[in-house]
Protein backbone atom coordinates (compact mmCIF):
# COMPACT_ATOMS: atom_id res chain seq x y z
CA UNK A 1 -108.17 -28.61 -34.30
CA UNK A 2 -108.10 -31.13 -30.81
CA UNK A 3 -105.93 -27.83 -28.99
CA UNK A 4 -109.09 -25.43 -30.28
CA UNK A 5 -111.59 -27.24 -29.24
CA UNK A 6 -109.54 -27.93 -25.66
CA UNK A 7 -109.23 -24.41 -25.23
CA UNK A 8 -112.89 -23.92 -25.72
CA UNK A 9 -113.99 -26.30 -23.47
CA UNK A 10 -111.11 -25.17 -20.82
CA UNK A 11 -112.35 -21.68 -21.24
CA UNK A 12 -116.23 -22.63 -20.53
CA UNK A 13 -114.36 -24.48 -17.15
CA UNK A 14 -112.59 -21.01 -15.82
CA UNK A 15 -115.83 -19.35 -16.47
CA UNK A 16 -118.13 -21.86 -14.85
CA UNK A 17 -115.52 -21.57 -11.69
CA UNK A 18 -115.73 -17.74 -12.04
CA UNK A 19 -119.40 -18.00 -11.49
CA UNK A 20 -119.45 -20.68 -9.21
CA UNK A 21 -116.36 -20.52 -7.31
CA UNK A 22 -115.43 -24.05 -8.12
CA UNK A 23 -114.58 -26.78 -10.89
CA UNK A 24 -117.26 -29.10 -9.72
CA UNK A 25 -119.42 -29.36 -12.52
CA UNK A 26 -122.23 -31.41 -11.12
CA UNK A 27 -123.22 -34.63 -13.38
CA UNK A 28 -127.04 -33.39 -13.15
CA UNK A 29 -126.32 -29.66 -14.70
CA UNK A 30 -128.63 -29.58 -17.26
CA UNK A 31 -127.16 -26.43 -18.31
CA UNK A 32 -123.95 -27.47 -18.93
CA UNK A 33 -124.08 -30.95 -20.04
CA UNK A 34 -121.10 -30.40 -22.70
CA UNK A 35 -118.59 -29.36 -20.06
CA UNK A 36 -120.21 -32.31 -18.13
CA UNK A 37 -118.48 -34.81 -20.10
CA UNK A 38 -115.73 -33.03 -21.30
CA UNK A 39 -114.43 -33.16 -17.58
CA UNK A 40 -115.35 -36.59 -17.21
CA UNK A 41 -113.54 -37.23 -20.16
CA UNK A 42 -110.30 -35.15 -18.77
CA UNK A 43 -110.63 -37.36 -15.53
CA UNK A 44 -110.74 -40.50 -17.55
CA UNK A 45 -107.78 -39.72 -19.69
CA UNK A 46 -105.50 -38.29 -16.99
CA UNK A 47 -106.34 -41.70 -15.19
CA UNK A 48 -105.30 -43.62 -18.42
CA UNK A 49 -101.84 -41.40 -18.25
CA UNK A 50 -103.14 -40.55 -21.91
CA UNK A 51 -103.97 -36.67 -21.08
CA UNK A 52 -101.24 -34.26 -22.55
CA UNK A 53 -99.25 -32.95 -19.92
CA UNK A 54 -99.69 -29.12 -20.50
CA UNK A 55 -103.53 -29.60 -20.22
CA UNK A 56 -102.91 -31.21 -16.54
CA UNK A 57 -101.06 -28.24 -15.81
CA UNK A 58 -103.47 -25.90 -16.90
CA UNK A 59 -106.36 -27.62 -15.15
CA UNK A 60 -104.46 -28.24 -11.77
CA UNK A 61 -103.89 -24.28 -12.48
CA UNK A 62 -107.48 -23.44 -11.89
CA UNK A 63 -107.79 -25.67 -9.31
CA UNK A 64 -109.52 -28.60 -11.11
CA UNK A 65 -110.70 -31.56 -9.08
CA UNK A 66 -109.81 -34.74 -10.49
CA UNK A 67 -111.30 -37.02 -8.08
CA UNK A 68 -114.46 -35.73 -6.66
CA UNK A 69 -115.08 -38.46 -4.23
CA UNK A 70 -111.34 -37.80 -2.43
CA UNK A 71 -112.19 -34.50 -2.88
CA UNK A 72 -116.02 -34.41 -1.20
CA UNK A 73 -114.47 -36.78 2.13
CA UNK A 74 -111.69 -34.22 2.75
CA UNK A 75 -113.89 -31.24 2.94
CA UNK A 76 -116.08 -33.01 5.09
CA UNK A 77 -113.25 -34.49 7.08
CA UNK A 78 -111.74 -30.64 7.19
CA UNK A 79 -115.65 -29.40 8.64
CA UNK A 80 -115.99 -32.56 11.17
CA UNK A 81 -112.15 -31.64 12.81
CA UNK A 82 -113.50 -27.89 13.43
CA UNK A 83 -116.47 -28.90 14.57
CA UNK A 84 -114.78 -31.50 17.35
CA UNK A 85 -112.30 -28.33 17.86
CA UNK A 86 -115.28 -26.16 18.90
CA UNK A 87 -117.87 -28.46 20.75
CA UNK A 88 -114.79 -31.23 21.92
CA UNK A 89 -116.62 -34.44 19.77
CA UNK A 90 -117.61 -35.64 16.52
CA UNK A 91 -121.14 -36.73 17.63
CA UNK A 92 -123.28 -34.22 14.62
CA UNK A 93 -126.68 -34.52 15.43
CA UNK A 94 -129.08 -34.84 12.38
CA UNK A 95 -131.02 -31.56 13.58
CA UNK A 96 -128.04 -29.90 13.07
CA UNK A 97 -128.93 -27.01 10.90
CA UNK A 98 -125.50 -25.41 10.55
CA UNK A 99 -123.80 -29.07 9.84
CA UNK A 100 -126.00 -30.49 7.46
């Protein structure tokens, strides 16, 4: 059934966070290039308001991103306010090992 093979593809997510401390599946993981799509496809169909509304839930559960661009610019954003807080500017020099 659809719900089966949800569930199968939802548990591969939690264990792919579990290893990697994340739901970012990266679009060039050759190892997992099922899940790959799978979350595109989630992303895509929660965008069309056509995903069921107990698989948002579980997803948002585990802390699924659903837009990885928003979600890239606002950890950087976070990392660029703490580094103005600790050196008073936002000027991040390219040689900056520990700000790449």
């Amino acid at each position: 059934s659809s719900d089966h093979t949800w569930n199968e593809h939802f548990n591969q997510l939690c264990a792919y966070k579990a290893q990697n401390g994340n739901c970012c599946v990266s679009q060039n993981d050759a190892q997992h290039t099922s899940l790959v799509g799978w979350v595109n496809k989630q992303r895509l169909l929660r965008k069309n308001n056509s995903l069921n509304s107990n698989y948002i839930q579980q997803l948002n559960s585990i802390g699924f991103v659903w837009d990885p661009c928003d979600h890239s610019w606002s950890e950087n954003f976070d990392q660029l306010c703490i580094f103005k807080d600790q050196h008073g500017h936002c000027n991040v020099s390219r040689n900056d090992e520990g700000n790449k």
